[in-house]
C-alpha atoms as a PDB file:
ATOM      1  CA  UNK A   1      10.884   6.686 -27.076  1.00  0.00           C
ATOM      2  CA  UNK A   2      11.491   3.497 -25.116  1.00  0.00           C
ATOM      3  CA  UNK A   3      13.690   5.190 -22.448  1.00  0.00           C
ATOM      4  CA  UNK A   4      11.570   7.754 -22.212  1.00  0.00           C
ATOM      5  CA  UNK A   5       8.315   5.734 -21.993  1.00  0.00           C
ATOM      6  CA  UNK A   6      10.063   3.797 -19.108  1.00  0.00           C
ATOM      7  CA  UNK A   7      10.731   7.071 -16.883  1.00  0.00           C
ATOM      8  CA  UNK A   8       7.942   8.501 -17.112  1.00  0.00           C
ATOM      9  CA  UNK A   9       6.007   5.503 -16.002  1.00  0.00           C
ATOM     10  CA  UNK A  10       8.380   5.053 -12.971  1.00  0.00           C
ATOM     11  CA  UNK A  11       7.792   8.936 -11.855  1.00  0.00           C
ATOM     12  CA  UNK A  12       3.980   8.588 -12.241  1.00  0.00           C
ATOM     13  CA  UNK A  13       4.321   5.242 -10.385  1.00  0.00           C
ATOM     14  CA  UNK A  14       5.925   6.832  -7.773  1.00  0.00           C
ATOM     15  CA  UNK A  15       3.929  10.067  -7.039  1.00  0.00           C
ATOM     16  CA  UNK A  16       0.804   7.790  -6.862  1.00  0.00           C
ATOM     17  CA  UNK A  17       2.273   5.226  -4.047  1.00  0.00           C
ATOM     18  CA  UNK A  18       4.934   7.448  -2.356  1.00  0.00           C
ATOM     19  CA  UNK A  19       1.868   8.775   0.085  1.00  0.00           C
ATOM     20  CA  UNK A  20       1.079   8.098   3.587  1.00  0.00           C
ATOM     21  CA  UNK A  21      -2.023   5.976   3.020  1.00  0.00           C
ATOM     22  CA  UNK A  22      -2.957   2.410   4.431  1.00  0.00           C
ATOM     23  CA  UNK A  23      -0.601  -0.261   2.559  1.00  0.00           C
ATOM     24  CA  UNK A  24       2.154   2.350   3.040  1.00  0.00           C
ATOM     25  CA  UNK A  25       1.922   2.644   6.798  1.00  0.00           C
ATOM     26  CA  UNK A  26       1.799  -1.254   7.033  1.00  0.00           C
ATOM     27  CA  UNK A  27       5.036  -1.969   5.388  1.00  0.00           C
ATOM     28  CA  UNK A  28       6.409   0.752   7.480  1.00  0.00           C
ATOM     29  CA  UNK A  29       5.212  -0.739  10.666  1.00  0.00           C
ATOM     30  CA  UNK A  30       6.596  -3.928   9.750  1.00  0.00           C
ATOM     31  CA  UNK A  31       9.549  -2.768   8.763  1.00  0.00           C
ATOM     32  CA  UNK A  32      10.090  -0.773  11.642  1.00  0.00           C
ATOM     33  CA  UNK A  33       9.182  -4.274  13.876  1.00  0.00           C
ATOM     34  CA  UNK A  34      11.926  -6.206  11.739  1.00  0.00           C
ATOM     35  CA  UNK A  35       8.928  -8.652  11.564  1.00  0.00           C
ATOM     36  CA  UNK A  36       8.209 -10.344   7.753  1.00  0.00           C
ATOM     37  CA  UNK A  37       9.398  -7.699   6.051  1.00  0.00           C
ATOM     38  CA  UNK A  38      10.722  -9.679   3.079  1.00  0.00           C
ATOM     39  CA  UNK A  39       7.403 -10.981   2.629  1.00  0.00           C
ATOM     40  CA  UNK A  40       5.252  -7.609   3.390  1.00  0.00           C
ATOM     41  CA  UNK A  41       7.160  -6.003   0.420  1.00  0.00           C
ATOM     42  CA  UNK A  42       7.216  -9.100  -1.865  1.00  0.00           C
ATOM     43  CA  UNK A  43       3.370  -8.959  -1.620  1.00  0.00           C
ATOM     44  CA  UNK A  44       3.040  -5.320  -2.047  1.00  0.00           C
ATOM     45  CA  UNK A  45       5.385  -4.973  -5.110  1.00  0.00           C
ATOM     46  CA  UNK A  46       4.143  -8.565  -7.050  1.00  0.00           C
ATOM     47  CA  UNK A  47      -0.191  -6.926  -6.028  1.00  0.00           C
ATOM     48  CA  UNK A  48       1.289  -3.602  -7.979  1.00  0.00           C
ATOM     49  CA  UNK A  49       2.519  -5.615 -10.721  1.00  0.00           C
ATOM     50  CA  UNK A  50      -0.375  -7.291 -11.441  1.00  0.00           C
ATOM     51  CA  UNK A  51      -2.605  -4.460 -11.020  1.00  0.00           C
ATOM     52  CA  UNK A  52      -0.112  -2.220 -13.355  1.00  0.00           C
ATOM     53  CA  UNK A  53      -0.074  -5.040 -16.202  1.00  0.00           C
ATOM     54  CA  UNK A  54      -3.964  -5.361 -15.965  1.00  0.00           C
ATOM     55  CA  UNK A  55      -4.348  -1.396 -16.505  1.00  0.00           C
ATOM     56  CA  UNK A  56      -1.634  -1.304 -19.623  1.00  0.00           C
ATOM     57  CA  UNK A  57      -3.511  -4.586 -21.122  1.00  0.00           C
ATOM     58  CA  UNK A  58      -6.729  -2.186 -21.032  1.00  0.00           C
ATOM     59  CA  UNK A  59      -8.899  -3.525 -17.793  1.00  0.00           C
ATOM     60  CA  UNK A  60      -8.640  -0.081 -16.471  1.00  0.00           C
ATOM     61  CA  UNK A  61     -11.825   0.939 -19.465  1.00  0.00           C
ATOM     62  CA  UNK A  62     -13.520  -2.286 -17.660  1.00  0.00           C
ATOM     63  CA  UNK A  63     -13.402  -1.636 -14.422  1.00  0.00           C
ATOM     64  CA  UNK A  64     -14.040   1.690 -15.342  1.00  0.00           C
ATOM     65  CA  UNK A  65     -17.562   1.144 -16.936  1.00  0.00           C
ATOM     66  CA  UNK A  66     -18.416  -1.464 -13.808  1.00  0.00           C
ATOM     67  CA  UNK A  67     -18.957   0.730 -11.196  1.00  0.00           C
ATOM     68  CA  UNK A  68     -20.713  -1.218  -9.316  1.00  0.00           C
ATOM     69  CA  UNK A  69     -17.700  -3.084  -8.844  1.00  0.00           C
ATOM     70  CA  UNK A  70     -15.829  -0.298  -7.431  1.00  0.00           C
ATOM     71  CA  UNK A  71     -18.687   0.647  -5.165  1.00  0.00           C
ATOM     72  CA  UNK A  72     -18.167  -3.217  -3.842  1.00  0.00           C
ATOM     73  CA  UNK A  73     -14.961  -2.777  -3.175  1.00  0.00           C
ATOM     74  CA  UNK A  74     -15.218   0.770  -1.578  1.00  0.00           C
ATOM     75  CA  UNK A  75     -17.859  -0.398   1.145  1.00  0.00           C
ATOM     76  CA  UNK A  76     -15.556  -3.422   1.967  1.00  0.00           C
ATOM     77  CA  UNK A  77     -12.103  -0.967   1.553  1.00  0.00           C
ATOM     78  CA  UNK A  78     -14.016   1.194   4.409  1.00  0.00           C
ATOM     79  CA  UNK A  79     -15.373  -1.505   6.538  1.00  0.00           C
ATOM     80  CA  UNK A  80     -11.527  -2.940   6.984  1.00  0.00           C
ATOM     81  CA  UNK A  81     -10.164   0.860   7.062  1.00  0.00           C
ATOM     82  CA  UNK A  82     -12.320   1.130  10.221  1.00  0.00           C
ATOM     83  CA  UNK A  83     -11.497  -1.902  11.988  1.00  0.00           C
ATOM     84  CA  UNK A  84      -7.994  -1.481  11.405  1.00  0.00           C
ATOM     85  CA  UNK A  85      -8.245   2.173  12.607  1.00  0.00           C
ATOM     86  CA  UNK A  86      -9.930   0.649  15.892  1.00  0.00           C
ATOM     87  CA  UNK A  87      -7.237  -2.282  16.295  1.00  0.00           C
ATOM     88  CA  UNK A  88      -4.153   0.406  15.915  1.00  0.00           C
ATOM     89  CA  UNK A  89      -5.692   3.047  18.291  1.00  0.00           C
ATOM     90  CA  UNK A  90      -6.630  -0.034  20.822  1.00  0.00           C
ATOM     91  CA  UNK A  91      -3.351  -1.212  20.918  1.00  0.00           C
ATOM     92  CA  UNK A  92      -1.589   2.241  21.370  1.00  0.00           C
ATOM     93  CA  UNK A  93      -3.747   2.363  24.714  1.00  0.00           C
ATOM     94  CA  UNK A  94      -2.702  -1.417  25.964  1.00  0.00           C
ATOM     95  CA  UNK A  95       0.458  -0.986  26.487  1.00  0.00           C
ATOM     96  CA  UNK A  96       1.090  -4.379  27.908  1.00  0.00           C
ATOM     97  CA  UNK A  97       0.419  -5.551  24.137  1.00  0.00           C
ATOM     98  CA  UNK A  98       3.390  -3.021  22.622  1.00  0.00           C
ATOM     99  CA  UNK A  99       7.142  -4.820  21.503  1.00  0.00           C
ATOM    100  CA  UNK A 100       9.368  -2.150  20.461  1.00  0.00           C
ATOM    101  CA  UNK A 101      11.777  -5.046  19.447  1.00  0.00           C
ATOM    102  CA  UNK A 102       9.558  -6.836  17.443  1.00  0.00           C
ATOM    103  CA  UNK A 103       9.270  -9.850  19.693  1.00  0.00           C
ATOM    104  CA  UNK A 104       5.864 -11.170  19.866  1.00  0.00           C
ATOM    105  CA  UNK A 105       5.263 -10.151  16.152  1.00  0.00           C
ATOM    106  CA  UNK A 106       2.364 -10.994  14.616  1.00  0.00           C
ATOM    107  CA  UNK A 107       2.524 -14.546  12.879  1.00  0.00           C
ATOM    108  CA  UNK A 108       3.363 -14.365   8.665  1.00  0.00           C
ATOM    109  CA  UNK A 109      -0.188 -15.920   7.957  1.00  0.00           C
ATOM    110  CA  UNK A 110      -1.559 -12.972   9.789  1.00  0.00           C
ATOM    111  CA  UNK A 111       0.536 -10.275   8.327  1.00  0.00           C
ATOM    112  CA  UNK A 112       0.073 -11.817   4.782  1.00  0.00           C
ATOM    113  CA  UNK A 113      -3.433 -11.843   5.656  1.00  0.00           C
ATOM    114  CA  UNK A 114      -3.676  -8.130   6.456  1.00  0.00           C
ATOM    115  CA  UNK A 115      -1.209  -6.742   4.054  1.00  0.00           C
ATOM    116  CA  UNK A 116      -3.357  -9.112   1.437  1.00  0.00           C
ATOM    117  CA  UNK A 117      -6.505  -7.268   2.734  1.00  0.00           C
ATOM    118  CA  UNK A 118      -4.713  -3.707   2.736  1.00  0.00           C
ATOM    119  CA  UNK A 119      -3.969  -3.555  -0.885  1.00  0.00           C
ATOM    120  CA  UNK A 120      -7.218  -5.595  -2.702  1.00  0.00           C
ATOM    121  CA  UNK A 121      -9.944  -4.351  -0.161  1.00  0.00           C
ATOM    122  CA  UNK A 122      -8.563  -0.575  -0.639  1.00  0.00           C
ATOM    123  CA  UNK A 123     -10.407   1.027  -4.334  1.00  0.00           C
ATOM    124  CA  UNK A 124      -7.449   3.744  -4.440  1.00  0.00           C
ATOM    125  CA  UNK A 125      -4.998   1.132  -5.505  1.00  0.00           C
ATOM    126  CA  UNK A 126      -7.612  -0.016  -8.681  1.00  0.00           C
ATOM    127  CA  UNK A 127      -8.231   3.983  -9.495  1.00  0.00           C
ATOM    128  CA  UNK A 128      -4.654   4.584  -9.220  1.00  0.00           C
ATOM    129  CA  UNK A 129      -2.767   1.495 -10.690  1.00  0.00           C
ATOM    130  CA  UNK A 130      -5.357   0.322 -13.110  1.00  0.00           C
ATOM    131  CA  UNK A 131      -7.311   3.054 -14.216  1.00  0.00           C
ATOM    132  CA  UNK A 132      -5.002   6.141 -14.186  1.00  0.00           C
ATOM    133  CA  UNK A 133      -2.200   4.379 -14.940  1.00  0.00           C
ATOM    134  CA  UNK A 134      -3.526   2.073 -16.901  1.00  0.00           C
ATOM    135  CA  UNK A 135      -5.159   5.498 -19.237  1.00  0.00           C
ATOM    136  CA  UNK A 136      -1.649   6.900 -19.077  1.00  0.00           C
ATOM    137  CA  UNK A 137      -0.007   4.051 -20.561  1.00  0.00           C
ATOM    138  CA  UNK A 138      -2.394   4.186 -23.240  1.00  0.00           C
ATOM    139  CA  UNK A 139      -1.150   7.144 -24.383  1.00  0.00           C
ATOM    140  CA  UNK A 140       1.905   5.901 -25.154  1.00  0.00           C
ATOM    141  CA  UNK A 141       0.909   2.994 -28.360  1.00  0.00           C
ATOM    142  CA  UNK A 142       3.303   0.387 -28.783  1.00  0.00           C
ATOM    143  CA  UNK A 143       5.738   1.679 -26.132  1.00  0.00           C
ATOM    144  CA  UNK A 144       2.852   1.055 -23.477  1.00  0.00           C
ATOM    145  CA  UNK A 145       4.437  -1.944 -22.065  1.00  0.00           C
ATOM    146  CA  UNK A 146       7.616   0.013 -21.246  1.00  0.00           C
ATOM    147  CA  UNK A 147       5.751   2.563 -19.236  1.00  0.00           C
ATOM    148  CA  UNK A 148       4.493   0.052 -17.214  1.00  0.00           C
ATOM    149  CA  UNK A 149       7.480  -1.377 -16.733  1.00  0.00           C
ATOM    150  CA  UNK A 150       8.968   1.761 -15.219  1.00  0.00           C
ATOM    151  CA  UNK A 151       5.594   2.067 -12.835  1.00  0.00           C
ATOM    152  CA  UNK A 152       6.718  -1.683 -11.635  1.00  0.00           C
ATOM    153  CA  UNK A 153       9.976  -1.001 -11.073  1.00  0.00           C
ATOM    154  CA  UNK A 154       9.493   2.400  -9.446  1.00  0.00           C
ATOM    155  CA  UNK A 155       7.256   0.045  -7.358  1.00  0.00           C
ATOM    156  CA  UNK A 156       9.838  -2.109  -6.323  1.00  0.00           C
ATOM    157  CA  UNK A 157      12.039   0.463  -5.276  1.00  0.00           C
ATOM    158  CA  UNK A 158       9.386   2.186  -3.293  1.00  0.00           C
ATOM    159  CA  UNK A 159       8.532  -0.731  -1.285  1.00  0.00           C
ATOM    160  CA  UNK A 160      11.749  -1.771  -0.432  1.00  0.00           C
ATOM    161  CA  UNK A 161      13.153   1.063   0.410  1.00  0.00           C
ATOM    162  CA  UNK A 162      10.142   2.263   3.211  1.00  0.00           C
ATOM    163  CA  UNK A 163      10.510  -1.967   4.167  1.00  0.00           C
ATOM    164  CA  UNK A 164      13.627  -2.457   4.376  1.00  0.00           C
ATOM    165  CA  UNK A 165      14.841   1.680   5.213  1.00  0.00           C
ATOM    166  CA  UNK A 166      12.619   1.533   7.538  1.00  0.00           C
ATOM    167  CA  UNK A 167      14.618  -0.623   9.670  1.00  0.00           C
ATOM    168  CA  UNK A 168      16.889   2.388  10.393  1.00  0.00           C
ATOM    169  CA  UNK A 169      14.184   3.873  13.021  1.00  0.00           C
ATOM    170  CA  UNK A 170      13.956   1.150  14.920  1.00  0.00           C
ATOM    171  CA  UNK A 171      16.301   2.652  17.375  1.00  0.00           C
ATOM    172  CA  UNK A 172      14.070   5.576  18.007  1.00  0.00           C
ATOM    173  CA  UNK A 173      11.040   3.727  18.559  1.00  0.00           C
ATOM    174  CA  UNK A 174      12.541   1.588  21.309  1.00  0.00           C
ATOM    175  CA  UNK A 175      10.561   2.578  23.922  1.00  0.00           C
ATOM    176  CA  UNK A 176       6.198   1.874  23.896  1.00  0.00           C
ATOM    177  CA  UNK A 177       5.735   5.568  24.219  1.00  0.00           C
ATOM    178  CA  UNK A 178       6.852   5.804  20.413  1.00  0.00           C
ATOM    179  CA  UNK A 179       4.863   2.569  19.507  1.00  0.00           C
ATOM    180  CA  UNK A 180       1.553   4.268  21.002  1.00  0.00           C
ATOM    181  CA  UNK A 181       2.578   7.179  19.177  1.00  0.00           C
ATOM    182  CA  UNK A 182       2.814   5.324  16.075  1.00  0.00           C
ATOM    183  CA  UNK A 183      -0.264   3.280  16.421  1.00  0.00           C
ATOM    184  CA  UNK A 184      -2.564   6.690  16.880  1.00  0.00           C
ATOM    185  CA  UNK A 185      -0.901   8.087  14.327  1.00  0.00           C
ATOM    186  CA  UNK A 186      -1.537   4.770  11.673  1.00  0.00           C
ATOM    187  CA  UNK A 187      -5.617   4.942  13.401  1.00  0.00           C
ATOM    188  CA  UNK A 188      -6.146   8.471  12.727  1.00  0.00           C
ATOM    189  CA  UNK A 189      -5.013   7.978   9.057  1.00  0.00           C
ATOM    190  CA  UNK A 190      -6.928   4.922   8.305  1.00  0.00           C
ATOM    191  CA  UNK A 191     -10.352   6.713   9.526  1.00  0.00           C
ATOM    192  CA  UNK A 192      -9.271   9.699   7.645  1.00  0.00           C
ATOM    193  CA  UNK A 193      -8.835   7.216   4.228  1.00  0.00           C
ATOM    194  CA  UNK A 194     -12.011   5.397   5.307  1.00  0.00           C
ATOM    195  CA  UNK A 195     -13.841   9.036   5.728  1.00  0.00           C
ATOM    196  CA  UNK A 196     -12.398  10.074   1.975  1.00  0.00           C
ATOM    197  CA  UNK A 197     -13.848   6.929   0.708  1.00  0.00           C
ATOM    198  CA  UNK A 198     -17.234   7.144   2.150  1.00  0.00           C
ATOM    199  CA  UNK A 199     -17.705  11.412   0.741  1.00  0.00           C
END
């Protein structure tokens, strides 16, 4: 029942995060950069954590009946969405601002800063980590502390692996015509999260 509670957390884990959404295309930026990765993913896996342990200790009903609280955080999730949107597609059309190599990377309090704001501002991560899998690991009694282990860990793995993996296509985004690429591409998505969140 353990084992069993553990896997199954780890694969729900997983097929919530493993998506192309906002946190997700940040670490992969910065891994891609070579720029604080260590810390990107640190921050990413230890917010998870604590979001996955509030949901199995029961917050998830909480937050659940406060929804006022989740409307808070949705305006605020949407009003960073859009700005970050704007700053990506900006950049991908100033091209004297683009560094394949990673050399004029942003500084670590300003990546902690926006990787910080990425995963607390955004209500997905509450619905998903707290509230869904926090209900899940209800389901499971005395073993519910095992499932959300396996959510953690399947965590960890995910965020190291698109950090630290991601390091791998650097060489193909050497030049600034794959960085402006890139940036359009992380834009579009975070007005297409912001749009989901506002309908």
């Amino acid at each position: 029942m353990v084992l069993n509670a553990f896997v199954t957390g780890m694969i729900t884990g997983l097929s919530l995060i493993v998506v192309i959404g906002a946190q997700n295309a940040f670490v992969l930026r910065q891994g891609i950069r070579r720029a604080h990765v260590g810390a990107v993913v640190a921050i990413c896996a230890v917010s998870d954590l604590a979001l996955i342990l509030a949901g199995v200790a029961g917050i998830g009903a909480i937050i659940d009946r406060a929804g006022w609280l989740i409307d808070v955080v949705t305006w605020l999730g949407v009003a960073f969405l859009v700005w970050y949107g704007i700053s990506s597609i900006r950049r991908a059309f100033r091209p004297e601002h683009l560094d394949a190599a990673g050399r004029t990377a942003a500084t670590l309090r300003a990546v902690i800063l926006q990787v910080l704001a990425l995963t607390w501002l955004n209500p997905h991560v509450y619905l998903d980590t707290v509230v869904l899998l926090g209900s899940i690991a209800q389901t499971h009694g005395d073993d519910r502390w095992w499932f959300g282990a396996g959510a953690s860990v399947g965590s960890i793995v995910w965020f190291s692996s698109l950090g630290f993996g991601a390091t791998r296509l650097a060489p193909l985004l050497a030049r600034p015509r794959a960085w402006q690429v890139l940036d359009l591409v992380i834009g579009l998505v975070m007005f297409v999260i912001a749009a989901s969140l506002v309908w």
